[in-house]
C-alpha atoms as a PDB file:
ATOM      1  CA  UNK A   1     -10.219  13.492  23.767  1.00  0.00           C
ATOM      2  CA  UNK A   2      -7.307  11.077  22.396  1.00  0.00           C
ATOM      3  CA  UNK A   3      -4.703  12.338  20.484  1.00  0.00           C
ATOM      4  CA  UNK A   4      -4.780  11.218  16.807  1.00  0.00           C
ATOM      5  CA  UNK A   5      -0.927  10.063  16.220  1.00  0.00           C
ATOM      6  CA  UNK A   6       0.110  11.476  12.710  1.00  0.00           C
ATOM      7  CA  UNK A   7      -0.118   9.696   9.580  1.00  0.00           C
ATOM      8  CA  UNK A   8       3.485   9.264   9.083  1.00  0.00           C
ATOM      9  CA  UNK A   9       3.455   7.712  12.561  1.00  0.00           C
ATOM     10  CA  UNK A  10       0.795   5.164  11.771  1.00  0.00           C
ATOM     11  CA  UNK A  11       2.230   4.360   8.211  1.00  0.00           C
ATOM     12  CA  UNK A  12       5.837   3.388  10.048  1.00  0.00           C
ATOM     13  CA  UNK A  13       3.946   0.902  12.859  1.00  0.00           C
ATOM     14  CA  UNK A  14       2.200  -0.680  10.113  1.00  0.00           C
ATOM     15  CA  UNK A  15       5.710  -0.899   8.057  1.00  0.00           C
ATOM     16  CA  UNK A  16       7.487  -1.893  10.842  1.00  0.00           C
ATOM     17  CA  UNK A  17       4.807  -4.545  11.468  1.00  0.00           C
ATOM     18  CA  UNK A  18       3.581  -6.225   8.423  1.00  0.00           C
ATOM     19  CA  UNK A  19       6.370  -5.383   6.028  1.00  0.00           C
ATOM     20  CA  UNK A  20       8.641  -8.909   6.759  1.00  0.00           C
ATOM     21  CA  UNK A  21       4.708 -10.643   6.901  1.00  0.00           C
ATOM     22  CA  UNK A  22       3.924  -9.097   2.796  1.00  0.00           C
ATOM     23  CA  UNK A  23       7.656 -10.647   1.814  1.00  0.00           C
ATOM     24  CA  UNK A  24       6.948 -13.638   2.655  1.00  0.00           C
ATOM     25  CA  UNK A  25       3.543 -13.784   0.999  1.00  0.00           C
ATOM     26  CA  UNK A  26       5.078 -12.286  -2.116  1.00  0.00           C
ATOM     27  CA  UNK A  27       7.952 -14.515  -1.967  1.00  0.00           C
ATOM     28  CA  UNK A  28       5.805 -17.671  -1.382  1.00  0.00           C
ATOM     29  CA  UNK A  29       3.963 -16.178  -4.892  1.00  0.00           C
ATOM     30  CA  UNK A  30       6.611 -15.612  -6.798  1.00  0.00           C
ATOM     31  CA  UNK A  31       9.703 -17.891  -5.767  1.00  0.00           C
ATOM     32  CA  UNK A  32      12.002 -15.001  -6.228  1.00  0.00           C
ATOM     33  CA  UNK A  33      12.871 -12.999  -2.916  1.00  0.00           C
ATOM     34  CA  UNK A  34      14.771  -9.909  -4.971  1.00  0.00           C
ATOM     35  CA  UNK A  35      11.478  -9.493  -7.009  1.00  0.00           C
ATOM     36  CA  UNK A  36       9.220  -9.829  -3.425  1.00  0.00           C
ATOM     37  CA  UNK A  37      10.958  -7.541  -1.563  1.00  0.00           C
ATOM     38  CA  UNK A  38      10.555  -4.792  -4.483  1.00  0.00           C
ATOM     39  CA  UNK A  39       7.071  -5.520  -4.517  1.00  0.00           C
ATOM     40  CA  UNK A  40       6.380  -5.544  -0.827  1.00  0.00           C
ATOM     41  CA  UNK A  41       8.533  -2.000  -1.312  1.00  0.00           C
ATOM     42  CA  UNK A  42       6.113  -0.464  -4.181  1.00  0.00           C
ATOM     43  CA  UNK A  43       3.052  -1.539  -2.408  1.00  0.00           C
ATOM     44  CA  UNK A  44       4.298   0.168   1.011  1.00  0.00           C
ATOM     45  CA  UNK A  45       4.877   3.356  -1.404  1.00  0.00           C
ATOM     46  CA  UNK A  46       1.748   3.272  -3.200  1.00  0.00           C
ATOM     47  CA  UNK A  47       0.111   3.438   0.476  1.00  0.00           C
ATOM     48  CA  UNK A  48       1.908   5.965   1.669  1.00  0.00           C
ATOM     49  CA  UNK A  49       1.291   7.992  -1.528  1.00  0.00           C
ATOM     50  CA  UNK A  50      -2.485   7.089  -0.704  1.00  0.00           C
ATOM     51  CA  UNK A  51      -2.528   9.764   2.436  1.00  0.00           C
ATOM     52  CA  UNK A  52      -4.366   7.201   4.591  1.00  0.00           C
ATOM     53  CA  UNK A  53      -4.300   4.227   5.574  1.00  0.00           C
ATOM     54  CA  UNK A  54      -7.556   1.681   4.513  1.00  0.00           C
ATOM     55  CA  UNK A  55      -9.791   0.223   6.368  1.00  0.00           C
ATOM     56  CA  UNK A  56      -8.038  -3.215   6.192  1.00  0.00           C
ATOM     57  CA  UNK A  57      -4.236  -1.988   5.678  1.00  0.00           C
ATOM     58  CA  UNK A  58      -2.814  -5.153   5.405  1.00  0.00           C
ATOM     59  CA  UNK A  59      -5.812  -7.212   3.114  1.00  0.00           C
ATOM     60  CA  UNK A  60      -5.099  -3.807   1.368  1.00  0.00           C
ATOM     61  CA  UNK A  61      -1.349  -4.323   0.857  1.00  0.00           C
ATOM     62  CA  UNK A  62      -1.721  -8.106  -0.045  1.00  0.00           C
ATOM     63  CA  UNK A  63      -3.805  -7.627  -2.926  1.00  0.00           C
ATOM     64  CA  UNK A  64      -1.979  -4.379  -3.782  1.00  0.00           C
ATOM     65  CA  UNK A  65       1.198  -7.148  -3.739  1.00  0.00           C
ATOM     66  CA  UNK A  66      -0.885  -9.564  -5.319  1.00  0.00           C
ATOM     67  CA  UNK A  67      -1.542  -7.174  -8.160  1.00  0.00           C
ATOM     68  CA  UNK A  68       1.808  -6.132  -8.591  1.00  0.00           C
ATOM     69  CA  UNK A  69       3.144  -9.258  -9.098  1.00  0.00           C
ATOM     70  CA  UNK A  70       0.457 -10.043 -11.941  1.00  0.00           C
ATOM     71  CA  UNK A  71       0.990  -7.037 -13.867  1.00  0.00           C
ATOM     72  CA  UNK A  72       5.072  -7.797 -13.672  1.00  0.00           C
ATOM     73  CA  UNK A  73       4.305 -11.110 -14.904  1.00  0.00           C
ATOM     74  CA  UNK A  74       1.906 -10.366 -18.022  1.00  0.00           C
ATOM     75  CA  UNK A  75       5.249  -7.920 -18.240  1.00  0.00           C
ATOM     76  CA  UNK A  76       7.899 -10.390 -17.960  1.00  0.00           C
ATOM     77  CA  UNK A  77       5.604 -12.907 -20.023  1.00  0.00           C
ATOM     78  CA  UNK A  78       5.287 -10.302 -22.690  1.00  0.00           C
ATOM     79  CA  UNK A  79       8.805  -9.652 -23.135  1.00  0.00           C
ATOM     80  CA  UNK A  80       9.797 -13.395 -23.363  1.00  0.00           C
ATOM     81  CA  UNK A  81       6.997 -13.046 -26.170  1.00  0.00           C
ATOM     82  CA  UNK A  82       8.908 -10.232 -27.980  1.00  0.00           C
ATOM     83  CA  UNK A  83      12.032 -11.863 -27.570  1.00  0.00           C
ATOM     84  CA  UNK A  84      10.903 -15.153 -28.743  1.00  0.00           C
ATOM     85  CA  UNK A  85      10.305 -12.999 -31.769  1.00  0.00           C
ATOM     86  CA  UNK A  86      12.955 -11.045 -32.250  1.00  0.00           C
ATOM     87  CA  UNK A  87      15.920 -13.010 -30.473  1.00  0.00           C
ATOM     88  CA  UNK A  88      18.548 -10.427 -31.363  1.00  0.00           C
ATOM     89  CA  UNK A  89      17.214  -8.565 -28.203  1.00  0.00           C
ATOM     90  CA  UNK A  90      18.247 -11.510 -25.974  1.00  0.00           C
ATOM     91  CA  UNK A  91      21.315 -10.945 -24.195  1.00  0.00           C
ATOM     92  CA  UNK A  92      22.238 -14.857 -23.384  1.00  0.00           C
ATOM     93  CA  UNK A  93      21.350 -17.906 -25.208  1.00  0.00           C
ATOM     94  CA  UNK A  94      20.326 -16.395 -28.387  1.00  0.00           C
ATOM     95  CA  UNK A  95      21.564 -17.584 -32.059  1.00  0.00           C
ATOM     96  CA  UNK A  96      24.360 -15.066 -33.319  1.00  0.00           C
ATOM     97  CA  UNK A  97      22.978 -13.442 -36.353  1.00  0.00           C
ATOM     98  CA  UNK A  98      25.008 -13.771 -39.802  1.00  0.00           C
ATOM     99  CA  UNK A  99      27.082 -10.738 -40.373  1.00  0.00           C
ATOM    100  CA  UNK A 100      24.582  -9.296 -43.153  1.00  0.00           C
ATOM    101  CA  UNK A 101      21.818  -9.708 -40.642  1.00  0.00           C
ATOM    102  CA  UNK A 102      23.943  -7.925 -38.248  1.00  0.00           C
ATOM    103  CA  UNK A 103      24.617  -5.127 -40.337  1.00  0.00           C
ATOM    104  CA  UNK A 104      21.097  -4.283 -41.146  1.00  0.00           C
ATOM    105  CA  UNK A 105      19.642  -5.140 -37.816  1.00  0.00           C
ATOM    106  CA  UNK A 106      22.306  -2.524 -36.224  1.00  0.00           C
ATOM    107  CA  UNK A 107      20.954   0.042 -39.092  1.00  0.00           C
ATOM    108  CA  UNK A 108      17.832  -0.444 -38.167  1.00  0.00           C
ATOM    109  CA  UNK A 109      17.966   0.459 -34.461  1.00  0.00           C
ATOM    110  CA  UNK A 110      20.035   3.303 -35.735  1.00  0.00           C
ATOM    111  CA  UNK A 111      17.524   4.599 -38.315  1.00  0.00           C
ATOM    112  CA  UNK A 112      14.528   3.743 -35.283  1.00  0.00           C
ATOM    113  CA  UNK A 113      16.785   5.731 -32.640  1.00  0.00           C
ATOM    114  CA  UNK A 114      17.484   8.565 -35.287  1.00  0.00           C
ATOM    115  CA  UNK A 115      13.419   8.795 -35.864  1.00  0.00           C
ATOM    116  CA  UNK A 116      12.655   8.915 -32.223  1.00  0.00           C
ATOM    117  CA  UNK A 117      14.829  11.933 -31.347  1.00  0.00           C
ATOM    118  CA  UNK A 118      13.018  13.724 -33.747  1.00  0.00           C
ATOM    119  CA  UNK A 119       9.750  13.417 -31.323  1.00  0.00           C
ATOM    120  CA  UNK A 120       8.910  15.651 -28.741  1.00  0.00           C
ATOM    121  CA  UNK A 121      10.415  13.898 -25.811  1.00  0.00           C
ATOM    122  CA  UNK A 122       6.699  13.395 -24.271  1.00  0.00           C
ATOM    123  CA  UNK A 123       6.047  11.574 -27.105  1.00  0.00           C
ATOM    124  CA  UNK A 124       9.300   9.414 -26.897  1.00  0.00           C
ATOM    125  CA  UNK A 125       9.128   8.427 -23.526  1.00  0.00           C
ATOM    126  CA  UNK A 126       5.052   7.412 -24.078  1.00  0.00           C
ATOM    127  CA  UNK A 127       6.511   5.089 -27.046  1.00  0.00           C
ATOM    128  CA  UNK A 128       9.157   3.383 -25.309  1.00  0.00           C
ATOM    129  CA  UNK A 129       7.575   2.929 -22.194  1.00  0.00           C
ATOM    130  CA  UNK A 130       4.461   1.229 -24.088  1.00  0.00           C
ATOM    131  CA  UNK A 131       7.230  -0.729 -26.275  1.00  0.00           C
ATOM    132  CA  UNK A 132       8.729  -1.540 -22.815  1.00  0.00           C
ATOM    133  CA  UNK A 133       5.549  -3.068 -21.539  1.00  0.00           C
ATOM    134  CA  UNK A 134       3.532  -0.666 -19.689  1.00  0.00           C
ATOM    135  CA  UNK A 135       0.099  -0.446 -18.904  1.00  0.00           C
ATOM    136  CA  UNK A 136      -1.806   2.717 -20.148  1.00  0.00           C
ATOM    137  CA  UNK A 137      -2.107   3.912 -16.691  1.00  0.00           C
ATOM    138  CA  UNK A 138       1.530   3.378 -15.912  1.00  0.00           C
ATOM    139  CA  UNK A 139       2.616   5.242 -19.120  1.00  0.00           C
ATOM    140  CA  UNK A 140       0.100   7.811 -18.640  1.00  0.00           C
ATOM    141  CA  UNK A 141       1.309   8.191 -14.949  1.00  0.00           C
ATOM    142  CA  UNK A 142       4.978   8.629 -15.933  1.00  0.00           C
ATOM    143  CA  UNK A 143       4.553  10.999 -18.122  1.00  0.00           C
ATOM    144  CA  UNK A 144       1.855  13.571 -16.191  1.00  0.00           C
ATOM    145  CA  UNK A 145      -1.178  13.152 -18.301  1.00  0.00           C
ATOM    146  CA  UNK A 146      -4.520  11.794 -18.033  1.00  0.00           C
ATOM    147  CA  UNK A 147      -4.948   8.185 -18.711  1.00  0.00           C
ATOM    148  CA  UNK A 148      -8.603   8.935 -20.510  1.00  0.00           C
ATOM    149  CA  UNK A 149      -6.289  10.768 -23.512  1.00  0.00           C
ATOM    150  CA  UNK A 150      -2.830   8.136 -23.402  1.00  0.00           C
ATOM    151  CA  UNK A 151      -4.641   6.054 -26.373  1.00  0.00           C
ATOM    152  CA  UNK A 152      -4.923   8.749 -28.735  1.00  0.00           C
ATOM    153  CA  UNK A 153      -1.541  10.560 -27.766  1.00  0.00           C
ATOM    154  CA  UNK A 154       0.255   7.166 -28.048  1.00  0.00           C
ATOM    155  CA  UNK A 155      -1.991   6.839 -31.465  1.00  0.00           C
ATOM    156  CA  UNK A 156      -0.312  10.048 -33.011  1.00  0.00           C
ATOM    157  CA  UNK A 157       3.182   9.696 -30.896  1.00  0.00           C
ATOM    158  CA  UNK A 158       3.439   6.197 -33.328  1.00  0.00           C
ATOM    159  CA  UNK A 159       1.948   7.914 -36.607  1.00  0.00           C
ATOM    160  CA  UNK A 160       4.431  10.877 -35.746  1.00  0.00           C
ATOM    161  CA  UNK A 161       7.452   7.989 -35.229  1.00  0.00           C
ATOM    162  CA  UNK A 162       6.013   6.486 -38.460  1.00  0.00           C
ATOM    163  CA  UNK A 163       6.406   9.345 -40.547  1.00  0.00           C
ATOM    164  CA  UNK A 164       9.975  10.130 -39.588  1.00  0.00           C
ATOM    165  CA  UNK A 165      10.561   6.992 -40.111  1.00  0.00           C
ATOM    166  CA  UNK A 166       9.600   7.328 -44.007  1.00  0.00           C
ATOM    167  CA  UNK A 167      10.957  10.406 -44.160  1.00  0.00           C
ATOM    168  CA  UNK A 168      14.488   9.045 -43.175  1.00  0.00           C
ATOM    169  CA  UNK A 169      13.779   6.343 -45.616  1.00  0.00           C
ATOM    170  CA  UNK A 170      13.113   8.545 -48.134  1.00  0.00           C
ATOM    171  CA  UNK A 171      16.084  11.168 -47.484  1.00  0.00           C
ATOM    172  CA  UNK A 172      18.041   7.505 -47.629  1.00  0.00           C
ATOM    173  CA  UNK A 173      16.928   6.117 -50.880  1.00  0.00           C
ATOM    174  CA  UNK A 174      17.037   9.893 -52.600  1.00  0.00           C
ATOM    175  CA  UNK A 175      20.735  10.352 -51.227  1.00  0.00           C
ATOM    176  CA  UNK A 176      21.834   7.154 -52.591  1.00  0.00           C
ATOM    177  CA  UNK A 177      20.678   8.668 -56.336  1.00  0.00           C
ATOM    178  CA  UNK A 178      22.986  11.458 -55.903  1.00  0.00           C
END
């Protein structure tokens, strides 16, 4: 009877012979060789997380790849979206903002940052991770919780944000009667 080599064993052939083949692919995809090998990286982690290997490891890790690489461009596509929008995120090549604008922009983030550490931190990390881009499942992953409940949690996590957010307003507009 044949010895079954381990999993580990079998996981580090297959690495050590398709991972330079899934780089290229992903490279050829994407034009961008930093972003391919991270890819080609997460997709070799997500199978070893898996516990065995497929029937077809490396169809398996191409369209693993493959899907990556979508979901980090509806990403990246969705942040140029917000930043399109709201320009005084960009970091290059945006207009400067007048000095008034500034001023309330940079009270704005502070009153927003000031409202978030009043969550639980749960229910800050679900927010900016979803305000960061991520999938349902990828929020409800990083966080530990089932991704059949994320849409309600994140539904109270931005009513809770929402009402610390008027609550700082009104402390604000009832300090400046005093």
């Amino acid at each position: 009877m044949p010895v079954r080599r381990s999993y580990e064993a079998e996981f580090r052939q297959l690495f050590d012979a398709q991972f330079a083949s899934l780089f290229r692919y992903l490279d050829r995809l994407s034009g961008e060789p930093e972003l391919a090998a991270d890819l080609a990286q997460e997709a070799f982690v997500r199978l070893y997380q898996r516990g065995s290997l497929p029937d077809d490891p490396r169809a398996w890790l191409a369209a693993v790849g493959a899907n990556l690489l979508r979901d980090e461009q509806r990403r990246t596509a969705r942040r140029h979206r917000i930043l399109a929008v709201h320009p005084e995120g960009a970091p290059q090549g945006a207009a400067p903002l007048a000095p008034d604008e500034a001023y309330d922009a940079a009270a704005d983030r502070a009153r927003v940052r000031a409202a978030l550490d009043t969550l639980p931190e749960r229910e800050r990390r679900m927010l900016l991770l979803r305000h960061e881009g991520y999938s349902y499942r990828e929020v409800a992953h990083a966080v530990g919780v089932r991704e059949t409940s994320i849409g309600v949690m994140l539904a109270r996590a931005g009513a809770a944000l929402r009402a610390a957010l008027r609550g700082a307003e009104a402390r604000d507009v009832g300090g400046d009667d005093a």
